[in-house]
Protein backbone atom coordinates (compact mmCIF):
# COMPACT_ATOMS: atom_id res chain seq x y z
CA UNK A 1 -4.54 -108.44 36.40
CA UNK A 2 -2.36 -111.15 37.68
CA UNK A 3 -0.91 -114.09 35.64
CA UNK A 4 0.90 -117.26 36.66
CA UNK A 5 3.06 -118.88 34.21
CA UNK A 6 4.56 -122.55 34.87
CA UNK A 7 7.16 -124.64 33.95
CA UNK A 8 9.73 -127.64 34.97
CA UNK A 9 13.14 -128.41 34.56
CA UNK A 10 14.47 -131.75 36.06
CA UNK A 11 12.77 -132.22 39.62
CA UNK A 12 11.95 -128.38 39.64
CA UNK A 13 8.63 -126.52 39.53
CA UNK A 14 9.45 -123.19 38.03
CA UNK A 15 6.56 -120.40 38.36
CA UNK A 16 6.39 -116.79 37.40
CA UNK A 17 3.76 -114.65 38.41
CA UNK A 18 3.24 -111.56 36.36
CA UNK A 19 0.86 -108.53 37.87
CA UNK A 20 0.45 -104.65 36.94
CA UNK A 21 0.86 -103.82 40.59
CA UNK A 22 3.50 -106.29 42.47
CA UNK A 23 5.71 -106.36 39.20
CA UNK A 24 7.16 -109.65 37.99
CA UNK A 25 8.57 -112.80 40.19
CA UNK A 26 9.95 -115.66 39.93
CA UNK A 27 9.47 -118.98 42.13
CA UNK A 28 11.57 -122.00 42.26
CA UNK A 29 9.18 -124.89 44.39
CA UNK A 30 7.10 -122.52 46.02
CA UNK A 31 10.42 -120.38 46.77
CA UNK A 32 10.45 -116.60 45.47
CA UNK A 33 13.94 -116.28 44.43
CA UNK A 34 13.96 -113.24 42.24
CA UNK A 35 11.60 -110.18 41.08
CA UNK A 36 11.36 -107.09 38.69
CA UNK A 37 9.18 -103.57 39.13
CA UNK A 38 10.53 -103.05 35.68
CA UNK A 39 6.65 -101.05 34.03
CA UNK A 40 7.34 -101.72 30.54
CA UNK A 41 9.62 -103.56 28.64
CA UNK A 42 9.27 -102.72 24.76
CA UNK A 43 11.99 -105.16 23.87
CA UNK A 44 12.50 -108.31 24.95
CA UNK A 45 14.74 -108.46 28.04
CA UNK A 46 15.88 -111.02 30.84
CA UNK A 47 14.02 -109.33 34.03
CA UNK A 48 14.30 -112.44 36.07
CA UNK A 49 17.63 -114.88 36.55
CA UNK A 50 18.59 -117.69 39.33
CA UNK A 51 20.46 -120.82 39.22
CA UNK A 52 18.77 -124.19 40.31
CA UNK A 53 20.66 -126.01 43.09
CA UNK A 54 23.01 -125.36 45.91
CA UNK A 55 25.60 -125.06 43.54
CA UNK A 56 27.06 -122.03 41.23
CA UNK A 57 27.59 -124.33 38.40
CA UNK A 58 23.43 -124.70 38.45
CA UNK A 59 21.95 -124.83 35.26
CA UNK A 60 20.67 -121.17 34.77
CA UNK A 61 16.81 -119.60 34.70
CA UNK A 62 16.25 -116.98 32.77
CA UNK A 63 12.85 -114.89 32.96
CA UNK A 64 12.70 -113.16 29.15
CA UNK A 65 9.34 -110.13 28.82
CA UNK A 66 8.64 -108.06 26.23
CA UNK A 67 5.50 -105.91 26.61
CA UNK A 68 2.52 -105.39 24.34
CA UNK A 69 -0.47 -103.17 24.24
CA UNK A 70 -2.69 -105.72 26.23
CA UNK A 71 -0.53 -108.48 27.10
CA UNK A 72 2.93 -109.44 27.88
CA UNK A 73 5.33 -111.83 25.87
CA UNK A 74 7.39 -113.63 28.49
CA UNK A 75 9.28 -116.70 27.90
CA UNK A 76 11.01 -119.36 30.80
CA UNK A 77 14.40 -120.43 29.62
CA UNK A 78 17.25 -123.14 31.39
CA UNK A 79 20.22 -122.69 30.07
CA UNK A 80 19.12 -121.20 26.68
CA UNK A 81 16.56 -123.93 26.32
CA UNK A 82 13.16 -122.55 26.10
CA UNK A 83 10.84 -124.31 28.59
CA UNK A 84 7.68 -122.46 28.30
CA UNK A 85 6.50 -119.58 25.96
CA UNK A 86 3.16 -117.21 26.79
CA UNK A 87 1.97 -114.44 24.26
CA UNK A 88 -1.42 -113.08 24.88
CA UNK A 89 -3.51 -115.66 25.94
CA UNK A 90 -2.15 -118.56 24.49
CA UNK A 91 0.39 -120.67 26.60
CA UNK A 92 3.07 -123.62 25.92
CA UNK A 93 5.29 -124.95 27.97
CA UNK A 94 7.49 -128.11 27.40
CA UNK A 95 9.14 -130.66 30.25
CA UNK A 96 13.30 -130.53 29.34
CA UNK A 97 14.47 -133.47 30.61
CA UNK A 98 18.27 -133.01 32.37
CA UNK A 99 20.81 -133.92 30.43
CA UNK A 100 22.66 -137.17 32.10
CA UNK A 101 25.06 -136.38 34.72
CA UNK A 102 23.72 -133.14 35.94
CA UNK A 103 21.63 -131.25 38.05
C-alpha cells in the first residue's frame, strides 16, 4: 500500500511517501532528499531529516513514524512546529507561515 502525505512550509512543498515495499521518503518540490527502509517503528522516531535552503542554518524537516497494527502514525515537523499530522486514515496538515526575516 502506498501513501503520500503533504505539507508546506514558506514557498516549500514538502511530501512524504510512505510504502511497505520502497520504505519511507521524503521530497522537498518534487526533490527526494532523504529515505528510511526502517520495517517497523513501535515508538515514535525521526526516520526522515533535511534542511530547506542552500544554507546550513535552514529551518529543519523532521519526518516523525510510529507504527501501528494497520496503519502508520507519521507526523511532518519544521523546526519543532508540527505542519501536518496522519494517523490511520484521517489527515491534517496546517500552512506555517515563516517567521519574518527568514528562510
Amino acid at each position: 500500500m502506498r501513501r503520500m502525505y503533504y505539507a508546506h512550509y514558506a514557498q516549500h512543498e514538502l511530501m512524504v511517501e510512505n510504502t511497505w515495499i520502497a520504505g519511507i521518503k521524503l521530497y522537498v518540490d518534487n526533490r527526494l532528499v532523504d529515505v528510511s527502509y526502517a520495517p517497523f517503528v513501535l515508538q515514535e522516531e525521526t526516520l526522515l531529516r533535511t534542511r530547506l535552503g542552500d544554507s546550513q542554518n535552514g529551518p529543519v524537516v523532521e519526518v516523525k513514524v510510529r507504527s501501528g497494527l494497520m496503519d502508520v502514525h507519521v507526523r511532518i515537523l519544521v523546526d519543532g512546529s508540527e505542519l501536518a499530522v496522519q494517523t490511520g486514515l484521517k489527515h491534517r496538515a496546517k500552512r506555517l507561515e515563516t517567521p519574518s526575516g527568514s528562510a
